[in-house]
N, C-alpha and C. Protein backbone atom coordinates (compact mmCIF):
# COMPACT_ATOMS: atom_id res chain seq x y z
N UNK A 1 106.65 104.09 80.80
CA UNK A 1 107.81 104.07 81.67
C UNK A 1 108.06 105.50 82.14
N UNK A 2 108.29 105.65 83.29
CA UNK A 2 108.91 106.47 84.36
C UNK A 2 110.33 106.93 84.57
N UNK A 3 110.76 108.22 84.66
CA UNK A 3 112.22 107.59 85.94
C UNK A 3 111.21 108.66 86.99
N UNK A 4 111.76 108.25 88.32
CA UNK A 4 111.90 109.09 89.66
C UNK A 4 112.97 108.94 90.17
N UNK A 5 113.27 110.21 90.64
CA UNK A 5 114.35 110.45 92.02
C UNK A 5 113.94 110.40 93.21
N UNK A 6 114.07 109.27 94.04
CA UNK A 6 113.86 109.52 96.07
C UNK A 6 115.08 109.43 96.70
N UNK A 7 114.51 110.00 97.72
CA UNK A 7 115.69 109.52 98.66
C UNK A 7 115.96 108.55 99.42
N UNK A 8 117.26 108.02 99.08
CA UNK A 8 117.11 106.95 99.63
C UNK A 8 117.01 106.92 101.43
N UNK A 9 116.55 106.04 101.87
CA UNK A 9 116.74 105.89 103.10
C UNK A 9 118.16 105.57 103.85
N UNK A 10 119.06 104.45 102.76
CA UNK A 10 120.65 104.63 103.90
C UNK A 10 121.54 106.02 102.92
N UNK A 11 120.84 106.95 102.59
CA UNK A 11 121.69 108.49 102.47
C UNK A 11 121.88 107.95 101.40
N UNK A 12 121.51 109.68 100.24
CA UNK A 12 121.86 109.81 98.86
C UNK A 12 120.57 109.61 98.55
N UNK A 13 120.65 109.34 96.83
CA UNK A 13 119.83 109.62 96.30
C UNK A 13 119.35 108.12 95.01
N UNK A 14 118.24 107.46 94.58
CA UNK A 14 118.36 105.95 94.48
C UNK A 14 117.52 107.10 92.91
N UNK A 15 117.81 106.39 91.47
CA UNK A 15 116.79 106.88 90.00
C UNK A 15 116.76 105.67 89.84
N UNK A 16 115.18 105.47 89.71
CA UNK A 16 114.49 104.54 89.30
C UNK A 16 113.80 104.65 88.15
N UNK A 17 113.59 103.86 87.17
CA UNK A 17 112.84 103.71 86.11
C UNK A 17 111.87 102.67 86.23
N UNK A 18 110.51 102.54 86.02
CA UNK A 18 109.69 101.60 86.17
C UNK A 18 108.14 102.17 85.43
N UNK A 19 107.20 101.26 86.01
CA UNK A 19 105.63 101.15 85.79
C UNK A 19 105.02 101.91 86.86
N UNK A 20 104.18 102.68 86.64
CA UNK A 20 103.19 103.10 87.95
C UNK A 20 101.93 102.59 87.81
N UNK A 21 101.38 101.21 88.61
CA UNK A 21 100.14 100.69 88.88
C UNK A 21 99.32 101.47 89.69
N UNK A 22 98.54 101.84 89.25
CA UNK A 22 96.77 102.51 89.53
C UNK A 22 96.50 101.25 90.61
N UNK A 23 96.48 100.04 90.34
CA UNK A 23 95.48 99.09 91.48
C UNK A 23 94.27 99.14 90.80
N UNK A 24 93.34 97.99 91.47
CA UNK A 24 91.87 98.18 91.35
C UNK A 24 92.03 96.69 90.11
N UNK A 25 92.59 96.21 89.56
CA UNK A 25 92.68 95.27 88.68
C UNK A 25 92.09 93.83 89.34
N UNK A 26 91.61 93.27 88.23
CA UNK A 26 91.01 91.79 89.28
C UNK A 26 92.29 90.92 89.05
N UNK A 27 92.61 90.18 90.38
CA UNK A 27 93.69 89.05 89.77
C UNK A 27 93.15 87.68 89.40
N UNK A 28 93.55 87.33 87.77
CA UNK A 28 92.89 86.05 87.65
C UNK A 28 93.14 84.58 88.50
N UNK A 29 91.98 83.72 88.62
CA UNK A 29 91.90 82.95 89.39
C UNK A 29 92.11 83.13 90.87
N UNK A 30 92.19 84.19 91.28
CA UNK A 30 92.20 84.67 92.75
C UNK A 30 91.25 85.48 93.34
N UNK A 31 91.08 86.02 94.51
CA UNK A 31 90.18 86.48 95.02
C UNK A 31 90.66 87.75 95.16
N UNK A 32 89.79 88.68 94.79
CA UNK A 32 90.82 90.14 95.48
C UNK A 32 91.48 91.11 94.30
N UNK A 33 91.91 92.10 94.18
CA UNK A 33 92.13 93.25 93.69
C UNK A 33 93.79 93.57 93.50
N UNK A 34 94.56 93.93 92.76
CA UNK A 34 95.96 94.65 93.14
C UNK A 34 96.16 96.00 93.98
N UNK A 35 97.25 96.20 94.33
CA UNK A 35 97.38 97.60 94.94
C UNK A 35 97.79 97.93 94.28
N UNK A 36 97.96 100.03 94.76
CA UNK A 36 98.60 100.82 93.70
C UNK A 36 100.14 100.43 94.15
N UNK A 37 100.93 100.51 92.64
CA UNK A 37 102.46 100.32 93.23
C UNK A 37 103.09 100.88 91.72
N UNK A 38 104.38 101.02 91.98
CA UNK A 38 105.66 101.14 91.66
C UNK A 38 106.38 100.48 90.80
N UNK A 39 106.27 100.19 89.85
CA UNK A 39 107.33 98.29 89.51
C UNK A 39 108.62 98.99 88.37
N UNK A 40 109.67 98.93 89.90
CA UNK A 40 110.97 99.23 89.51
C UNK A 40 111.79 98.16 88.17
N UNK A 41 112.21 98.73 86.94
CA UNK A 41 112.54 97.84 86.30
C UNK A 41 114.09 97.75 86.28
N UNK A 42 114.76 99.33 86.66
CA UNK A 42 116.11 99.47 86.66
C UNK A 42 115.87 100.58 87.77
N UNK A 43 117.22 100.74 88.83
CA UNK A 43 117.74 101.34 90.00
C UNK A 43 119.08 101.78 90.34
N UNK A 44 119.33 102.70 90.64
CA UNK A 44 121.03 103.12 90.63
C UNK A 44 120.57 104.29 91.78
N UNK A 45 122.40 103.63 92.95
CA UNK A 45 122.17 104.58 94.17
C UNK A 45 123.34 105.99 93.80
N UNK A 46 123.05 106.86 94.12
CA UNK A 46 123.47 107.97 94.05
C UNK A 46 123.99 108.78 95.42
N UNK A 47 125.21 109.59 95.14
CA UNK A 47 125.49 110.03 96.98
C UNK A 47 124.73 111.60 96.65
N UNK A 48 124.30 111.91 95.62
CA UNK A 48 123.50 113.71 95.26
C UNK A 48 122.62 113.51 94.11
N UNK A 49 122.04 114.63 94.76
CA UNK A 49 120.57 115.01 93.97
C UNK A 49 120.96 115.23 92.29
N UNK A 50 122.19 115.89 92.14
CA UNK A 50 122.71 116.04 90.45
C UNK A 50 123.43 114.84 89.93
N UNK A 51 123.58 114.12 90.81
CA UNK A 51 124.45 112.86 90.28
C UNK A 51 123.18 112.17 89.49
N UNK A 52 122.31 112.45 90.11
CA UNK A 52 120.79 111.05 89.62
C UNK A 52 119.86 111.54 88.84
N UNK A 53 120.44 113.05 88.59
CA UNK A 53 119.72 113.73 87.32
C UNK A 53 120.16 113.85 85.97
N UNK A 54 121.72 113.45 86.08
CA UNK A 54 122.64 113.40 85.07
C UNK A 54 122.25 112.04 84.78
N UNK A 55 122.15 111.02 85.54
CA UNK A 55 122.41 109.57 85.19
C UNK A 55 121.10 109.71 84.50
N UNK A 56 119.65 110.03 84.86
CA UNK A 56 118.42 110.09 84.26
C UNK A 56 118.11 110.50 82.88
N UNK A 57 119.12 111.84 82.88
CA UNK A 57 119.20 112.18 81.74
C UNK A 57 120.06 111.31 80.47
N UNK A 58 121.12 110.83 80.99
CA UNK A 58 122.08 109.94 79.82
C UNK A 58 120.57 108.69 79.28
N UNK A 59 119.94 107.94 80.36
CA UNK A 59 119.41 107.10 80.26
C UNK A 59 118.11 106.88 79.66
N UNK A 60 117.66 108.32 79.61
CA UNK A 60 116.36 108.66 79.18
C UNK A 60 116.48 108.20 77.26
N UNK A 61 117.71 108.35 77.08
CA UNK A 61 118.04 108.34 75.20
C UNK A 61 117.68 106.99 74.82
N UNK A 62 118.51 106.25 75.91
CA UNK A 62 118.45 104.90 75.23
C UNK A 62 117.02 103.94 75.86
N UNK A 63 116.16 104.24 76.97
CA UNK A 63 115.08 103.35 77.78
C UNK A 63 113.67 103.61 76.96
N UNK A 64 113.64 104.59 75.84
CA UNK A 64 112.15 105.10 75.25
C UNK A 64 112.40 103.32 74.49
N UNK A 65 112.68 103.11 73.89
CA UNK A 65 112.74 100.96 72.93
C UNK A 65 112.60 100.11 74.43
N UNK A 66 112.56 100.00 75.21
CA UNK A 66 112.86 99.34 76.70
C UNK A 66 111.36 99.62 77.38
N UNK A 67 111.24 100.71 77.20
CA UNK A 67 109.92 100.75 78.27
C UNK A 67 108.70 100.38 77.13
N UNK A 68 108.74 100.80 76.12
CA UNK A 68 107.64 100.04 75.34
C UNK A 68 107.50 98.23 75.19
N UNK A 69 108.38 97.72 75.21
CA UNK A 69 108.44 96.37 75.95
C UNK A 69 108.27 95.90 76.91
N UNK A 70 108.33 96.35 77.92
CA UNK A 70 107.85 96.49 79.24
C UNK A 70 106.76 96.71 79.38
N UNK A 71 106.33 97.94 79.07
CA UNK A 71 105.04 98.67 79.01
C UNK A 71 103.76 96.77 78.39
N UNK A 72 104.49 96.45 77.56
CA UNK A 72 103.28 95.35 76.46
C UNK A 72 103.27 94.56 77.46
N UNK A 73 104.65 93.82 77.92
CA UNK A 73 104.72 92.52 78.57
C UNK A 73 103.82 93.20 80.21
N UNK A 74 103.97 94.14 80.55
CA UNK A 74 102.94 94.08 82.28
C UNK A 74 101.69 94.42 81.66
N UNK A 75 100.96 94.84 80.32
CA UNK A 75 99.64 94.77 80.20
C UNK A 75 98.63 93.62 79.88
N UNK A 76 99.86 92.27 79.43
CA UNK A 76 99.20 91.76 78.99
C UNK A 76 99.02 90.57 80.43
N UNK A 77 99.99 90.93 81.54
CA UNK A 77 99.78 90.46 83.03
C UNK A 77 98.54 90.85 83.63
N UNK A 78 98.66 92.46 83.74
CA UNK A 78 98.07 93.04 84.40
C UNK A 78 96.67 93.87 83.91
N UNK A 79 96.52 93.66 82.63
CA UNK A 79 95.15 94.26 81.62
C UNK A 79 95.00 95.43 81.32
């Protein structure tokens, strides 16, 4: 698990916590490959760049038990 800060597009600032997919994975029973992506698990919009560094930081204490669950349940999707 991740956090990032972007910007959002309607103004301010969006901290995301999620997965970062590489791509290249086969999908079973289908034809074809995944892309690289992003997989937001939690999101909060922000109107400043320190507002979403503070929130990152409070959140970082309690998401390390959270993303290791996460982390199991998309490997055993995604390999």
């Amino acid at each position: 698990m991740e956090w990032r800060i972007r910007e959002s597009g309607h103004g301010g600032y969006v901290a995301e916590i999620g997965l970062s997919h590489k791509g290249g994975a086969s999908i079973p029973g289908m034809l074809g490959y995944t892309m690289p992506a992003f997989i937001v698990y939690e999101s909060a919009h922000f109107d400043t760049h320190r507002q979403a560094e503070k929130y990152v930081r409070s959140k970082q204490k309690g998401s390390e038990n959270i993303g290791r669950q996460l982390k199991q349940h998309t490997n055993k999707i995604f390999g």
